[in-house]
Protein backbone atom coordinates (compact mmCIF):
# COMPACT_ATOMS: atom_id res chain seq x y z
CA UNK A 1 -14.91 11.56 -22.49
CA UNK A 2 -11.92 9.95 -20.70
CA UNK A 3 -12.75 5.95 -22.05
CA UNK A 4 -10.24 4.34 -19.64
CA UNK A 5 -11.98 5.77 -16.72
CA UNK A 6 -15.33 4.82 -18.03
CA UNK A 7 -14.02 1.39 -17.87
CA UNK A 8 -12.98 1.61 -14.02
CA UNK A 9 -16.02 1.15 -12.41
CA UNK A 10 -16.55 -2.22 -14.02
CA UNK A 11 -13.15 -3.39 -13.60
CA UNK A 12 -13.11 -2.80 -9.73
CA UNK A 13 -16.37 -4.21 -9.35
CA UNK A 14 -14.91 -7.83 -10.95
CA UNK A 15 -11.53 -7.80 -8.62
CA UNK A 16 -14.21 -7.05 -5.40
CA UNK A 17 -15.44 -10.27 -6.00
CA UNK A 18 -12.41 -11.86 -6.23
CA UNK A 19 -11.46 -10.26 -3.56
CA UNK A 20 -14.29 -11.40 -1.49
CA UNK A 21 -13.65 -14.97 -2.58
CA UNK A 22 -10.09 -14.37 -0.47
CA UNK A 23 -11.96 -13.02 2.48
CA UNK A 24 -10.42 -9.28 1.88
CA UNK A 25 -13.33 -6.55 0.67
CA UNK A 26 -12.98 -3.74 -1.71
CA UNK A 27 -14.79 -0.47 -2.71
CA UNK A 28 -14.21 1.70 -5.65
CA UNK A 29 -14.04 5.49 -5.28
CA UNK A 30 -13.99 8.00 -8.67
CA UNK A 31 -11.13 10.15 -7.18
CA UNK A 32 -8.99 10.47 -4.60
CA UNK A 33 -10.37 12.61 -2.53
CA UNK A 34 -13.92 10.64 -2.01
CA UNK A 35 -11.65 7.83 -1.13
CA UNK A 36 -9.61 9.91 1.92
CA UNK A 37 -13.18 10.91 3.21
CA UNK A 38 -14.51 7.45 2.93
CA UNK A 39 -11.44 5.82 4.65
CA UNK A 40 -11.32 8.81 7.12
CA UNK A 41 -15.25 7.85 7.94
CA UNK A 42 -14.70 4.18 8.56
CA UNK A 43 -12.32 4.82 11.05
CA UNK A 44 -14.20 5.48 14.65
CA UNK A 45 -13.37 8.25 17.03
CA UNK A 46 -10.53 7.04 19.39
CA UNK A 47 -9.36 4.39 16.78
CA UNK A 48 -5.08 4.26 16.64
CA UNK A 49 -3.81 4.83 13.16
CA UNK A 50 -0.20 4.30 11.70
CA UNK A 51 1.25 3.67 8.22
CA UNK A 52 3.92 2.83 5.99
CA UNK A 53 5.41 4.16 3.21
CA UNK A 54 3.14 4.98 0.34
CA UNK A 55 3.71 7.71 -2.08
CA UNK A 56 -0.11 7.33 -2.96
CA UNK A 57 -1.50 8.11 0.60
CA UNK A 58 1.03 10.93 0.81
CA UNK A 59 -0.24 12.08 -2.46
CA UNK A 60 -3.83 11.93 -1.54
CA UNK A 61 -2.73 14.32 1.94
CA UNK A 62 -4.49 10.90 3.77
CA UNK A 63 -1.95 11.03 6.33
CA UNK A 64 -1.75 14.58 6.95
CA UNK A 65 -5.64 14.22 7.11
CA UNK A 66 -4.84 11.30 9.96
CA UNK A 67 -2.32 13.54 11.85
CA UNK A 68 -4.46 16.55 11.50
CA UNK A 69 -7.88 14.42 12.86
CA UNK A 70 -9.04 14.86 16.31
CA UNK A 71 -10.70 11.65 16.26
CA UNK A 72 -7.92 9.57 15.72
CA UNK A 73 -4.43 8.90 17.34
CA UNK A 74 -1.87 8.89 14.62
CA UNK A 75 1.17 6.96 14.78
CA UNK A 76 3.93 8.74 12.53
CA UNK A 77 6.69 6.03 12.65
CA UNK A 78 9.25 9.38 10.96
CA UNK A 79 9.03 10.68 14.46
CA UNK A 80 11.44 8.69 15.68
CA UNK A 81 14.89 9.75 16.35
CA UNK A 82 17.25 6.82 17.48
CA UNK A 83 16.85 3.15 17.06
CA UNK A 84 15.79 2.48 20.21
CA UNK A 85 12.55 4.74 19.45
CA UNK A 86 12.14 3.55 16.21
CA UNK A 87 12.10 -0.02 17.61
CA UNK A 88 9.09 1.11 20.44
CA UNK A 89 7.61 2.98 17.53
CA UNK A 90 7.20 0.00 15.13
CA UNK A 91 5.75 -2.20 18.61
CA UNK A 92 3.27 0.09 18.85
CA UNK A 93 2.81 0.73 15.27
CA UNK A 94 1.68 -3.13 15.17
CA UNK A 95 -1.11 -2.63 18.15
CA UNK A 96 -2.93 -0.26 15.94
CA UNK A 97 -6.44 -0.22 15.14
CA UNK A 98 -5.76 0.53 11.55
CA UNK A 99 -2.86 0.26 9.21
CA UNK A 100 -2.40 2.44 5.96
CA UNK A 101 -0.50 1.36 2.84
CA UNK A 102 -0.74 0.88 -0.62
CA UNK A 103 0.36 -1.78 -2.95
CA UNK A 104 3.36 -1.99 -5.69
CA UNK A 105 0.24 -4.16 -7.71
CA UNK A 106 -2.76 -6.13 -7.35
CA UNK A 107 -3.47 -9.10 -9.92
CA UNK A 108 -7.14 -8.72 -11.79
CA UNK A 109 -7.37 -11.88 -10.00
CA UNK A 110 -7.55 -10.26 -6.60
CA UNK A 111 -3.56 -10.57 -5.24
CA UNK A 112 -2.00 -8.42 -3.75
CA UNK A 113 1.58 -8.23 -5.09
CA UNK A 114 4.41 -5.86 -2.44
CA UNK A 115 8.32 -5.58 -2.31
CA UNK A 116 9.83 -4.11 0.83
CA UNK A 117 12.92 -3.12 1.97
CA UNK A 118 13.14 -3.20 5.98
CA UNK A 119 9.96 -5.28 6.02
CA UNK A 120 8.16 -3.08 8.30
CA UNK A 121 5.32 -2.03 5.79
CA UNK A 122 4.81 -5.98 4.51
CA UNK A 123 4.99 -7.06 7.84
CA UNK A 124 2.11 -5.00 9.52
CA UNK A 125 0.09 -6.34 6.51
CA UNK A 126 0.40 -10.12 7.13
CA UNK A 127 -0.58 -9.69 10.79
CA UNK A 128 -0.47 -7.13 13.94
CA UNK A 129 -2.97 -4.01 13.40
CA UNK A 130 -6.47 -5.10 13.37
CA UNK A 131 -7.52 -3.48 10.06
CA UNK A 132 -5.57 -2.97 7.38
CA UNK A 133 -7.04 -0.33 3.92
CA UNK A 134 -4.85 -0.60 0.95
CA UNK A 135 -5.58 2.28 -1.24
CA UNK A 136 -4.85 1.47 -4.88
CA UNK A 137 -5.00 3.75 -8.04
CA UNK A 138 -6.03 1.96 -10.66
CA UNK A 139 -2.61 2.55 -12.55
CA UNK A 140 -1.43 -0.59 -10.09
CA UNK A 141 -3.72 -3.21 -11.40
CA UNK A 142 -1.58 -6.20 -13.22
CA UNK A 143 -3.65 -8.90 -15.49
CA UNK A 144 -1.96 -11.92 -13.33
CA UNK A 145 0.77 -12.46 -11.00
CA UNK A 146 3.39 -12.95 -13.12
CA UNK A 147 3.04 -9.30 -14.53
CA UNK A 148 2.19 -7.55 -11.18
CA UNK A 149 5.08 -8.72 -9.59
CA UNK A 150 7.35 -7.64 -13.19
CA UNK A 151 5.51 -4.41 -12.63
CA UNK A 152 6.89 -4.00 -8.54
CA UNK A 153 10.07 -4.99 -9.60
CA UNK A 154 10.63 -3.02 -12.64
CA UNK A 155 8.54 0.05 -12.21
CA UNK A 156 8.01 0.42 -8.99
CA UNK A 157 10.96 -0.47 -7.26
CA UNK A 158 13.65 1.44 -9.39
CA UNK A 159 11.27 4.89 -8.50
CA UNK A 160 11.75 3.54 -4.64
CA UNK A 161 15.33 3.16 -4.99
CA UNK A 162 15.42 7.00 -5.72
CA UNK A 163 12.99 7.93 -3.58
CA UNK A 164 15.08 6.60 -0.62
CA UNK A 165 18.19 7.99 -1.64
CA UNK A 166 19.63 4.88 -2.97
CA UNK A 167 22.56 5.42 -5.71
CA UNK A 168 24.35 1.90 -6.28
CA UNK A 169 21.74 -0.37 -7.64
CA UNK A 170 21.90 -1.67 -11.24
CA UNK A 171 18.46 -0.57 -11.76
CA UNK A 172 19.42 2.77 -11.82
CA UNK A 173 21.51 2.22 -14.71
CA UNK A 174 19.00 0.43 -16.49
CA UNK A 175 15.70 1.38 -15.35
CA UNK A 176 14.85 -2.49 -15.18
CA UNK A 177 15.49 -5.19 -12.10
CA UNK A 178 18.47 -6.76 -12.33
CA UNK A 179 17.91 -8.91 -9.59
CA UNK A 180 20.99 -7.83 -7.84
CA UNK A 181 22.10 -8.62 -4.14
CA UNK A 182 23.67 -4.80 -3.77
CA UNK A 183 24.06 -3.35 -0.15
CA UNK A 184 21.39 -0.67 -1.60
CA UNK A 185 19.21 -3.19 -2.83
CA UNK A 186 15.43 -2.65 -1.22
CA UNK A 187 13.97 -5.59 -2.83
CA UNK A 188 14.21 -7.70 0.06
CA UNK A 189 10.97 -8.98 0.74
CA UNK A 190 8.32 -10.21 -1.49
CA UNK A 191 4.91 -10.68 -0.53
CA UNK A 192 2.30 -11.90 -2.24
CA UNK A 193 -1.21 -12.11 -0.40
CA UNK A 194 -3.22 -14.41 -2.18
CA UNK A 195 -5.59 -14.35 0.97
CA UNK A 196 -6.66 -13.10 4.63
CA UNK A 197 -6.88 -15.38 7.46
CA UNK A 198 -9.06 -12.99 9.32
CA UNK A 199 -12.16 -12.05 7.24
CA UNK A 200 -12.43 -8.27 5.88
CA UNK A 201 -9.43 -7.35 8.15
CA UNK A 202 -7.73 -6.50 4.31
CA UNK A 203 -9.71 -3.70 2.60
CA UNK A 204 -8.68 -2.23 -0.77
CA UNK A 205 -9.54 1.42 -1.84
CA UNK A 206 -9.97 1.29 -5.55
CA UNK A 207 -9.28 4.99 -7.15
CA UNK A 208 -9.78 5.72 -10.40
CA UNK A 209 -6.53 7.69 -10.58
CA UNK A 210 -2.73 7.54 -11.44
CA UNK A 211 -1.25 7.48 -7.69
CA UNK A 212 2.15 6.33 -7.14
CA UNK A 213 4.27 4.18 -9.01
């Protein structure tokens, strides 16, 4: 018997509420695959999908599933060629129905806790698409927001920095933020949602998984 995971249930269940108290909602899903057929389900025929970067959802094939659906138009914002298409793409991208992400942590206390680079993914979060599901492996859950955001900047972000391509930030060197101001640097937004103006427009997707970092 796998312990941890016996504890997940529980543990979900007492951020819901919290989450609820911040007008956001929450469900909890044993594995990742319930949770892509759940959020693939709650999404009505003809709805406009779009995303940003999330190693998690790309894990979990979600947005292949999205691209793949013939109930959905999916917005894939790596289409885009030039600037001047990425720009139309990202205008349209914040019209959709439903936006996809995860996050780099969420306190036990309900916050949501997210570093971006070009501000795209943080942005579309705050406000634009009318729904927004954050799907969140348990491995991302911080005890308050002190630690989440230590665990965005120092695990999650240095993993980024290589996942981008990145080769001139200090925590590469160290594994650990540095707090730098290098050209490379990705860390240039932090969020921290303690709250949604519009009520159950933010809905997490607990997992009780290891996705992304």
């Amino acid at each position: 018997m796998d312990y941890l995971k016996e504890t997940y249930p529980k543990l979900a269940a007492s951020i819901i509420k919290k989450l609820e108290a911040r007008n956001m909602e929450g469900a909890y899903y044993a594995t990742a695959e319930e949770a892509k057929a759940a959020i693939l389900s709650a999404m009505p025929e003809g709805s406009s999908v779009t995303w940003g970067g999330s190693m998690t959802c790309e894990s979990m094939g979600l947005f292949d599933a999205c691209l793949k659906s013939k109930k959905l138009h999916a917005l894939d914002r790596t289409t885009a060629k030039t600037p001047e298409e990425k720009r139309k793409l990202y205008a349209e991208q914040t019209l959709c129905d439903y936006f996809l992400m995860s996050t780099n942590a969420i306190t036990m206390d309900g916050e949501l806790v997210n570093i971006d680079g070009n501000g795209n993914r943080v942005a579309c979060l705050i406000t634009g698409p009318s729904h927004v599901f954050v799907v969140c492996g348990m491995n991302k859950i911080a005890p308050d927001l002190d630690s989440a955001m230590k665990r965005a900047r120092n695990l999650a972000a240095p993993a980024n920095v290589l996942r981008v391509g990145r080769t001139q930030t200090p925590c590469l060197q160290t594994g650990r933020c540095a707090d730098c101001l290098s050209k490379e640097s990705i860390c240039n937004q932090f969020v921290i949602t303690r709250r949604s103006g519009g009520k159950g427009r933010i809905r997490v997707f607990f997992i009780g998984e290891n996705l992304g970092y």
